[in-house]
C-alpha atoms as a PDB file:
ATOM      1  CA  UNK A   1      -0.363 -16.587  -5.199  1.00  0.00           C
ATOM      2  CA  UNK A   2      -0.626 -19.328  -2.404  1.00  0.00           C
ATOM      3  CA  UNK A   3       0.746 -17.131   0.370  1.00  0.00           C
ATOM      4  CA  UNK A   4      -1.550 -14.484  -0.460  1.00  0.00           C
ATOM      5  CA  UNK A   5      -4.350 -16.645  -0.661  1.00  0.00           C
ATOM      6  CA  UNK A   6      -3.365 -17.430   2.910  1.00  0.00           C
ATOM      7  CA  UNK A   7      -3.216 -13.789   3.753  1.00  0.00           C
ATOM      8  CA  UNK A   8      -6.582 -12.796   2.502  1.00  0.00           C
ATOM      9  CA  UNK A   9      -7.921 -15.737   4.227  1.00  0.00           C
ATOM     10  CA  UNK A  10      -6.255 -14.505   7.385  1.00  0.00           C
ATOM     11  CA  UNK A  11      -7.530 -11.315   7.390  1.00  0.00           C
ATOM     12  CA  UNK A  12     -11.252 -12.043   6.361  1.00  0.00           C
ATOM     13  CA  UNK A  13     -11.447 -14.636   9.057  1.00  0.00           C
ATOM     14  CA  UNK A  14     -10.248 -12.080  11.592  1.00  0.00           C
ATOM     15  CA  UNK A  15     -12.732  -9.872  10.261  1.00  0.00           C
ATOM     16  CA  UNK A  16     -15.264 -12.035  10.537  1.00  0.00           C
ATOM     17  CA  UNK A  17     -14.598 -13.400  13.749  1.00  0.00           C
ATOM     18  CA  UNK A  18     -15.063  -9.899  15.156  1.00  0.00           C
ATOM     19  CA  UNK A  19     -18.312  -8.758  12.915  1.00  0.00           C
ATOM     20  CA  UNK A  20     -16.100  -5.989  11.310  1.00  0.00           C
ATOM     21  CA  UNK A  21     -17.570  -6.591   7.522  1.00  0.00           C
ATOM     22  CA  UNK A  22     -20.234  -3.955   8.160  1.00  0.00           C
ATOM     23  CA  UNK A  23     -17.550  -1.351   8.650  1.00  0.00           C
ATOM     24  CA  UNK A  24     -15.594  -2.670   6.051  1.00  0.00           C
ATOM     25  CA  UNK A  25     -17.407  -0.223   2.481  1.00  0.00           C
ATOM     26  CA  UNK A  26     -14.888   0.530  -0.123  1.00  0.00           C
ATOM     27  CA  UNK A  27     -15.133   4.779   1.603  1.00  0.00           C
ATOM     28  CA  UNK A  28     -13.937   2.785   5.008  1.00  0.00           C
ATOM     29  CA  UNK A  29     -11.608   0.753   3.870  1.00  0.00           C
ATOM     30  CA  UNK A  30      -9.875   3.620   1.640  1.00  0.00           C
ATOM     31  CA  UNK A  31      -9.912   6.105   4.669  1.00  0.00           C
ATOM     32  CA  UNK A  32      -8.233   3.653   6.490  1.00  0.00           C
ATOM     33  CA  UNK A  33      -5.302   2.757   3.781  1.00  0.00           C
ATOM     34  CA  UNK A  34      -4.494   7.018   4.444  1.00  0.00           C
ATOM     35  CA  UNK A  35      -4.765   6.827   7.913  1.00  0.00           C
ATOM     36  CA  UNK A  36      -2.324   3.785   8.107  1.00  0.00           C
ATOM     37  CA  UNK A  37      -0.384   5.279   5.650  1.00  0.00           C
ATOM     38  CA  UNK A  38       0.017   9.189   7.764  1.00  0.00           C
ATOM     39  CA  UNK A  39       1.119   6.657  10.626  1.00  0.00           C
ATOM     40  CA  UNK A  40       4.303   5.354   8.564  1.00  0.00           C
ATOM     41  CA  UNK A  41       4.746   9.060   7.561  1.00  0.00           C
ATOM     42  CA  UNK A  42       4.821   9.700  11.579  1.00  0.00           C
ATOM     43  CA  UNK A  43       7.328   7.384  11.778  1.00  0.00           C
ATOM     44  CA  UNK A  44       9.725   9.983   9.892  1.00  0.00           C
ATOM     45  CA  UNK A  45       8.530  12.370  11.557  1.00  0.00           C
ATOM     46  CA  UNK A  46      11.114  15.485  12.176  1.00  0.00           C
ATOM     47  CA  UNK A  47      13.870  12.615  11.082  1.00  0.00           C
ATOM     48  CA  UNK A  48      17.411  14.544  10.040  1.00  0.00           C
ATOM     49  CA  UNK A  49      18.431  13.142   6.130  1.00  0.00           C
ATOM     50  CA  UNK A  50      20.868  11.059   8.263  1.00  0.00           C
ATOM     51  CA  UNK A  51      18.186   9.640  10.432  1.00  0.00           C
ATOM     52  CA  UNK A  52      15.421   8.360   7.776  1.00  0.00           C
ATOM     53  CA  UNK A  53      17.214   5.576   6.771  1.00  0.00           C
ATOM     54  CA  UNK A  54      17.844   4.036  10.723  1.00  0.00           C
ATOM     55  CA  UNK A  55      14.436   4.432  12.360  1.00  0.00           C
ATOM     56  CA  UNK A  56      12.650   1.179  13.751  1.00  0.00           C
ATOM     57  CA  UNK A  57      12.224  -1.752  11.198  1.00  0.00           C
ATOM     58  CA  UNK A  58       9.371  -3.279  13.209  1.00  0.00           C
ATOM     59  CA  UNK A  59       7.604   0.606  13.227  1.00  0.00           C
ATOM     60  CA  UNK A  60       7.606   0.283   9.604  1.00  0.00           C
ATOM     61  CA  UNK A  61       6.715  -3.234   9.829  1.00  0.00           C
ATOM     62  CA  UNK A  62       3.382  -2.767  11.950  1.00  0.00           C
ATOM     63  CA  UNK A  63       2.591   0.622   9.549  1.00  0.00           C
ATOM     64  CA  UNK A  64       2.917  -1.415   6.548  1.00  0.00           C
ATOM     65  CA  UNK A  65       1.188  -4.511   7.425  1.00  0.00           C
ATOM     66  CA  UNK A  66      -2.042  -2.587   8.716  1.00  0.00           C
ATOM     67  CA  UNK A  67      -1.545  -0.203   5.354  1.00  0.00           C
ATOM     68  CA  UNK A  68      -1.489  -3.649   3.046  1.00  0.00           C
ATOM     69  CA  UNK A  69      -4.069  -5.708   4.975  1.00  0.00           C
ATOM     70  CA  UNK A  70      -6.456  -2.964   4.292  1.00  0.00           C
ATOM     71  CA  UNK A  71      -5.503  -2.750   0.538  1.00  0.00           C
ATOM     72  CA  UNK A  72      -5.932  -6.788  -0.007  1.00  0.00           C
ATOM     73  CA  UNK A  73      -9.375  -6.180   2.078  1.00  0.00           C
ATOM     74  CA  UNK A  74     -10.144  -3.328  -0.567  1.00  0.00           C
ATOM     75  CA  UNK A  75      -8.782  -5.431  -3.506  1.00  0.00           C
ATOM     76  CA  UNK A  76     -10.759  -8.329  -2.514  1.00  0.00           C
ATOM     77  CA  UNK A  77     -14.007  -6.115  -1.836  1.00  0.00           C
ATOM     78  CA  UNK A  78     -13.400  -5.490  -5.807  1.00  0.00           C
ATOM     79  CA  UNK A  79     -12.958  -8.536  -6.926  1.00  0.00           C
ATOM     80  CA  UNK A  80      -8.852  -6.954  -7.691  1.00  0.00           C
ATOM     81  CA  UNK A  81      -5.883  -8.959  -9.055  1.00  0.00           C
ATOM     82  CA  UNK A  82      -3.743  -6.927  -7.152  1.00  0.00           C
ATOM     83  CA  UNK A  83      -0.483  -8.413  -9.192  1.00  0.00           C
ATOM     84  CA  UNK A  84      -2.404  -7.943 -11.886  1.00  0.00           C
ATOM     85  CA  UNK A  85      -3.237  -4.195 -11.381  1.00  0.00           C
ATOM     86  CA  UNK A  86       0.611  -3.197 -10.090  1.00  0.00           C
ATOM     87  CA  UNK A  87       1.653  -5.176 -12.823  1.00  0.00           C
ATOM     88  CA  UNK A  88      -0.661  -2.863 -15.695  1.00  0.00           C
ATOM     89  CA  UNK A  89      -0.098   0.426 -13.727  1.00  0.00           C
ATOM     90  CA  UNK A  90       4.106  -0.259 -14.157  1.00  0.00           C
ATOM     91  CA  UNK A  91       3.769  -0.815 -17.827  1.00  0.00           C
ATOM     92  CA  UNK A  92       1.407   2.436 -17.814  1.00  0.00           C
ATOM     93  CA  UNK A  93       4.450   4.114 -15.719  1.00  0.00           C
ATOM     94  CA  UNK A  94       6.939   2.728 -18.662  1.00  0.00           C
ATOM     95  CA  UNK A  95       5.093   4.483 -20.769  1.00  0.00           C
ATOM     96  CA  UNK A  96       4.742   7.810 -18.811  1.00  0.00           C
ATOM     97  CA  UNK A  97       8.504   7.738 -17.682  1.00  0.00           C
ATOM     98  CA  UNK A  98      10.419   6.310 -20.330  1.00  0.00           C
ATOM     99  CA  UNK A  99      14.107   5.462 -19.420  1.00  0.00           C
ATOM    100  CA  UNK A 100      15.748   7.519 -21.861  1.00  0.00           C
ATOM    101  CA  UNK A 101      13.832  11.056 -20.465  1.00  0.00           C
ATOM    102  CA  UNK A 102      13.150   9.539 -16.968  1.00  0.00           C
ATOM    103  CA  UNK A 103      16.687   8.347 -15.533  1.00  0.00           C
ATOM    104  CA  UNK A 104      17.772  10.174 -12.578  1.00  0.00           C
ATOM    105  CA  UNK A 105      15.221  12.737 -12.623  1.00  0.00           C
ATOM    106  CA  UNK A 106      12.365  12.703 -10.068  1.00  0.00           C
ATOM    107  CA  UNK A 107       9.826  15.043 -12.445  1.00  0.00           C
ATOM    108  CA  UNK A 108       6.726  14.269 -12.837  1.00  0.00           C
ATOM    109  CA  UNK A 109       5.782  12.724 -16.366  1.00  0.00           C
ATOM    110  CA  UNK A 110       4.380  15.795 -18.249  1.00  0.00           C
ATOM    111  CA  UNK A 111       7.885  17.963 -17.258  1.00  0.00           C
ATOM    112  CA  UNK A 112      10.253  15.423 -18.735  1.00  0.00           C
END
């Protein structure tokens, strides 16, 4: 919990340094999370099955850090436990997708 204290403290300073709050509405900050998120999609991008797993750590680095800063900005907006909320959502998943119908199948919950 300390380090992401630190984080969200990062990222509303820089925020705040550059007057960015009044861009920053939950419809923003969402729009943003799928932009960030279409840019790590780009980076496997017309990838062969053989190439996905070797393309540029520090592209998916960069994609993921601006996809999570705007999540803990959107959390935080919200007033979010974000362990809290991935934590409820698996057990909701558990539920969905138990093991027994689930294991080594990739369909959805309501074809298992």
């Amino acid at each position: 919990m300390e380090k992401y204290n630190e984080v969200i403290t990062e990222l509303i300073k820089f925020r705040d340094e550059r007057d960015w709050k009044q861009f920053h509405d939950s419809k923003n900050l969402a729009l943003a999370i799928s932009i960030e998120a279409a840019e790590l999609n780009e980076v496997f991008l017309w990838k062969k099955d053989n190439e996905v797993e070797n393309v540029s750590t520090d592209k998916i680095k960069e994609e993921l850090a601006d996809i999570l800063s705007f999540s803990f900005l959107l959390a935080e907006k919200h007033n979010l436990d974000i362990f809290q909320i991935v934590l409820d959502k698996v057990k909701r998943n558990a539920e969905k997708y138990p093991v027994d119908k689930a294991r080594g199948t990739a369909k959805k919950y309501d074809e298992l």
